[in-house]
Protein backbone atom coordinates (compact mmCIF):
# COMPACT_ATOMS: atom_id res chain seq x y z
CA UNK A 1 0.00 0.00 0.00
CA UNK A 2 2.69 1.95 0.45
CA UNK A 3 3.83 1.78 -3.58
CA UNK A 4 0.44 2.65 -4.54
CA UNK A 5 0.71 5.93 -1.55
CA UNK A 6 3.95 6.98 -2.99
CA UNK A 7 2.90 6.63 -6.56
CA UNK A 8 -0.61 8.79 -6.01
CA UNK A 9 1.87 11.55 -4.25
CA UNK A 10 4.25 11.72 -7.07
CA UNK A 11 1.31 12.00 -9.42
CA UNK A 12 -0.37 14.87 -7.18
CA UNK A 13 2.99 16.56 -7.22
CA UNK A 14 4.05 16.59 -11.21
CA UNK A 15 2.97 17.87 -14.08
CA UNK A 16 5.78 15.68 -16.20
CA UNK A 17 4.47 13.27 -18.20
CA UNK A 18 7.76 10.85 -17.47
CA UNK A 19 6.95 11.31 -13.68
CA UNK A 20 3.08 10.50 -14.30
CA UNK A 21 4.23 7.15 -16.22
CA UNK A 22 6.79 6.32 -13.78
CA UNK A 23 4.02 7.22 -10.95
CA UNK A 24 1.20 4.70 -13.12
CA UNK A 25 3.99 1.87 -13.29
CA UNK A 26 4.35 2.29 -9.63
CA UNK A 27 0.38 2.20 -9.15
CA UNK A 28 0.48 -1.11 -11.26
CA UNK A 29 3.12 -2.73 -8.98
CA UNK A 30 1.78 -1.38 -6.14
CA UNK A 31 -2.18 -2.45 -6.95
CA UNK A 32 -0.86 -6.14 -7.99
CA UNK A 33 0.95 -6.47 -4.67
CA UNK A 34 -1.38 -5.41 -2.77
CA UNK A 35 -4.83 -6.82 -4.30
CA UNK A 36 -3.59 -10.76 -3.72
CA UNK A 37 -2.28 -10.36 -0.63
CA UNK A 38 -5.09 -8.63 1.00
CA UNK A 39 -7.40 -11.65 -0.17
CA UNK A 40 -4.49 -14.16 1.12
CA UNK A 41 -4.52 -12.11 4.97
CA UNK A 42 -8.60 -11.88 5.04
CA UNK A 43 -8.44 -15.88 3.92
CA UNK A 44 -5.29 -16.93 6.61
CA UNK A 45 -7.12 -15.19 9.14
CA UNK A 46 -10.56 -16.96 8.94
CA UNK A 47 -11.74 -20.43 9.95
CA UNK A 48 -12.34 -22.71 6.75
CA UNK A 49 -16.16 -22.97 8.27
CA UNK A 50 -16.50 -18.72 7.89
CA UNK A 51 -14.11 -17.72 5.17
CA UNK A 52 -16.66 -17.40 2.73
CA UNK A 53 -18.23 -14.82 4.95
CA UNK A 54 -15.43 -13.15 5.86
CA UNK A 55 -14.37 -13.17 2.72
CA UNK A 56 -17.96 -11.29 1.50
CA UNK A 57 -18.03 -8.98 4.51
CA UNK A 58 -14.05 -8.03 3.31
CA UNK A 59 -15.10 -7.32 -0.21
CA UNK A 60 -17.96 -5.32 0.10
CA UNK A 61 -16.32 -2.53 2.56
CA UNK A 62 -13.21 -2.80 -0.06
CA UNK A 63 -16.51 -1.91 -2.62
CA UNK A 64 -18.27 0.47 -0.30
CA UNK A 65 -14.60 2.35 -0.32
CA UNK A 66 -14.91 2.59 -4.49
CA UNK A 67 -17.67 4.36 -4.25
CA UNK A 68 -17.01 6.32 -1.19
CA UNK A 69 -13.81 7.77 -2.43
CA UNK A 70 -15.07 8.85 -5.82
CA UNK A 71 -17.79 10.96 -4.69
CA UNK A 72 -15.05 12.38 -1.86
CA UNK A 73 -12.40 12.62 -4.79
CA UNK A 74 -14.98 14.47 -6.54
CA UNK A 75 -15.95 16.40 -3.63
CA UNK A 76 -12.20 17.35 -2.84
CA UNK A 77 -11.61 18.35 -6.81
CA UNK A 78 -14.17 20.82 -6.96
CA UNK A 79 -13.23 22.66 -3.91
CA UNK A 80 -9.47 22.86 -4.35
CA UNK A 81 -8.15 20.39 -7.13
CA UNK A 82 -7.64 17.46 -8.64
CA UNK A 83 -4.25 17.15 -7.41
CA UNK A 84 -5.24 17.92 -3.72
CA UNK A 85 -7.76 14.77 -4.15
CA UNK A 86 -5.07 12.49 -5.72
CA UNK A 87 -2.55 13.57 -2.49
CA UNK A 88 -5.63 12.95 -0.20
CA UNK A 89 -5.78 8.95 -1.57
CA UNK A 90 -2.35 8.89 -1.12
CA UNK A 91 -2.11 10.46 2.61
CA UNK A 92 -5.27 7.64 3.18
CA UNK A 93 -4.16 4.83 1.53
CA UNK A 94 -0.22 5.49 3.54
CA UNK A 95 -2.39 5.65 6.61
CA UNK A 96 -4.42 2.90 5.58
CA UNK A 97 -0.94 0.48 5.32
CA UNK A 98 0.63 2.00 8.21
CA UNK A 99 -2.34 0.89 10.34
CA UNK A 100 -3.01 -2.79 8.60
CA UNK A 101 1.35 -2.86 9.91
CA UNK A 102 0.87 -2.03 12.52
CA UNK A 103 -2.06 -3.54 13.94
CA UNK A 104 -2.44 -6.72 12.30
CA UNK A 105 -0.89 -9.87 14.29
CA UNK A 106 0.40 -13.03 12.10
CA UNK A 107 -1.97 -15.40 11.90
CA UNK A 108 -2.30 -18.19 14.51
CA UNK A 109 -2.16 -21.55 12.66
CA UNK A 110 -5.26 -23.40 13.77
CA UNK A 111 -5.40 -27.22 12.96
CA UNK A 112 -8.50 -27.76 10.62
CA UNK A 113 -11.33 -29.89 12.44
C-alpha cells in the first residue's frame, strides 16, 4: 500500500508526463501487490467454516470504499483540485498500510477440524 501511496503523491505533485508514467507503473506494482495479498490475509485469518463470509463482509467494505472515495475525490476536486484529491488517496491509503502494519498480528495456525 505503500507503492500505490507513494505513486498517487508523485502523481499529485508533477505535471511531467515521465513522472506520471513512472508514478502509473508504480500504481500497477503497487495495486498487484497489494490486491492478492489482501485476499491471502482476510483468507489466513478466517476459519475454513466462515471464510466465505469473511471473505464477502471483506469485499464489500473494499466496494463500499470505491464508491465512497469517488464521490469524496470528486468532492475534494471541486473545492481545491484534482491534485489535492489524488494527495488525499495517497495520505489515506499510507495511513491505511501504516495501520493494517501495525495492527495486524500473524496469523495463529489453527489445525482444521
Amino acid at each position: 500500500m505503500w507503492v500505490q501511496a507513494a505513486a498517487l503523491c508523485l502523481t499529485a505533485a508533477t505535471h511531467s508526463y515521465r513522472w506520471w508514467l513512472v508514478a502509473s507503473v508504480l500504481l500497477g506494482l503497487g495495486t498487484a501487490m497489494v490486491y492478492p495479498t489482501l485476499i491471502a490475509s482476510v483468507s489466513d485469518a478466517s476459519h475454513p467454516v466462515w471464510r466465505a463470509r469473511s471473505l464477502s463482509v471483506y469485499r464489500f467494505w473494499r466496494d463500499m470504499g470505491y464508491a465512497i472515495g469517488a464521490l469524496l475525490a470528486g468532492i475534494i476536486t471541486d473545492l481545491v483540485g484534482a491534485a489535492y484529491a489524488i494527495a488525499a488517496i495517497g495520505a489515506l491509503t499510507f495511513a491505511s498500510g501504516t495501520i493494517v502494519a501495525v495492527v495486524m498480528d500473524r496469523p495463529r495456525q489453527n489445525p482444521v477440524s
